[in-house]
Structure formats: C-alpha cells, structure tokens
Protein backbone atom coordinates (compact mmCIF):
# COMPACT_ATOMS: atom_id res chain seq x y z
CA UNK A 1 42.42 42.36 17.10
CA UNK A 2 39.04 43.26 15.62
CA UNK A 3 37.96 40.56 13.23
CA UNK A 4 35.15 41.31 10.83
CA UNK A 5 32.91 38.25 10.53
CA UNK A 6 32.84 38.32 5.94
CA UNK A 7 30.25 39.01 4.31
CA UNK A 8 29.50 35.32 2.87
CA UNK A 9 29.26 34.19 6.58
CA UNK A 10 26.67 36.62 7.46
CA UNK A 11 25.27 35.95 4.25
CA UNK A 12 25.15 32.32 5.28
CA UNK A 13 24.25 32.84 8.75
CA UNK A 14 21.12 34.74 7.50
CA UNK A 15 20.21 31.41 4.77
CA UNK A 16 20.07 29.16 7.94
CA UNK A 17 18.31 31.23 10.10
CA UNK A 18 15.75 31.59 7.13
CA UNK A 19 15.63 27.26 6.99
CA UNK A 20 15.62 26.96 10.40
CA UNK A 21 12.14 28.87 10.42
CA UNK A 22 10.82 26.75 7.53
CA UNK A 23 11.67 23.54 9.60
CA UNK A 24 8.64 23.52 11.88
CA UNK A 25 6.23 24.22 8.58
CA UNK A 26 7.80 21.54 6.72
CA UNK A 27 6.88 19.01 9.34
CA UNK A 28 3.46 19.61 9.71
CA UNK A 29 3.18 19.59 5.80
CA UNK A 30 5.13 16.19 5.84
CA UNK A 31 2.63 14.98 8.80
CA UNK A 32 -0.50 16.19 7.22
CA UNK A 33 0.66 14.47 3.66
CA UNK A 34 1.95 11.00 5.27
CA UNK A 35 -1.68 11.06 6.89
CA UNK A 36 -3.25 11.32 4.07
CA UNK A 37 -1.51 8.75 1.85
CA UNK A 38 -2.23 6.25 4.59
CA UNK A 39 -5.81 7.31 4.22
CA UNK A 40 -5.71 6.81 0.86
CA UNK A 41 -3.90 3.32 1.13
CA UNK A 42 -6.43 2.07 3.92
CA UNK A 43 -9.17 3.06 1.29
CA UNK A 44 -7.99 1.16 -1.64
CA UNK A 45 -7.11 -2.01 0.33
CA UNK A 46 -10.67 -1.89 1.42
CA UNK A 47 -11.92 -1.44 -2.03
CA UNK A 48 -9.60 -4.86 -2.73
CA UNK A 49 -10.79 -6.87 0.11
CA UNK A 50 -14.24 -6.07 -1.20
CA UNK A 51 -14.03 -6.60 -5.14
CA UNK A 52 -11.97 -9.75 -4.25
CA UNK A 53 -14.57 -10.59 -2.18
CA UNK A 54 -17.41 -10.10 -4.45
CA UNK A 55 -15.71 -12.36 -7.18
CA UNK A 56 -15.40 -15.21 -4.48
CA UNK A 57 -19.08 -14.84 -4.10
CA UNK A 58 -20.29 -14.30 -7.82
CA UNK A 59 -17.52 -17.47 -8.32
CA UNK A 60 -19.71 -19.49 -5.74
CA UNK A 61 -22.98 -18.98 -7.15
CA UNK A 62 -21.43 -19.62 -11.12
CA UNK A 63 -20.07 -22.62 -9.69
CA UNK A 64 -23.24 -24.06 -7.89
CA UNK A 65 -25.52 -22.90 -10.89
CA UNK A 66 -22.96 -24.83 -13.42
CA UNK A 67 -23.48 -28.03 -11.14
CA UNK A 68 -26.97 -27.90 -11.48
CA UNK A 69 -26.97 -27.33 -15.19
C-alpha cells in the first residue's frame, strides 16, 4: 500500500506554500497603501473646507462692497 503523492500535488503543495509566505508582505503593503490614501483624502477635504471657505469670505466682502456702491 505505498501511495505516491503525484507530481501536480506536490507541485501544488509547493505554489501554496510559496503564497502563504507572500501573505504577511501583502498586508503590510495593503496597510501602508490604505494609510496613505486616507492621508491623501484628509488632505484634499482640507484643501475643500478651505477654498469653500475662502469664497464664503471673498462672497461677503463682494456683497457688502456692492451694498455700498
């Protein structure tokens, strides 16, 4: 009763070992690159608070300066 393990099961044995290394690597990339497109977001919803800002204020003043005109 010996039975030979074939040689596309070793062969696929082998493949998930291989992934199973890559795993741990692949998480930290996917960490590092989800913390940086938050970054990013944060930074250009700051940039939108402040333009939108800036035309409420420049808005203001046009509107004051048009009363007194």
């Amino acid at each position: 009763m010996n039975e030979e393990i074939p040689a596309w099961a070793i062969e696929l044995i082998k493949q998930v070992e291989r992934l199973n290394e890559k795993i741990p690597n692949h998480i930290e990339w996917v960490e590092r690159n989800l913390f940086d497109h938050e970054k990013r977001l944060r930074m250009l919803e700051r940039r939108m608070w402040i333009v939108a800002g800036a035309a409420g204020v420049i808005g203001a003043i046009g509107a004051s300066v048009w009363q007194v005109v």
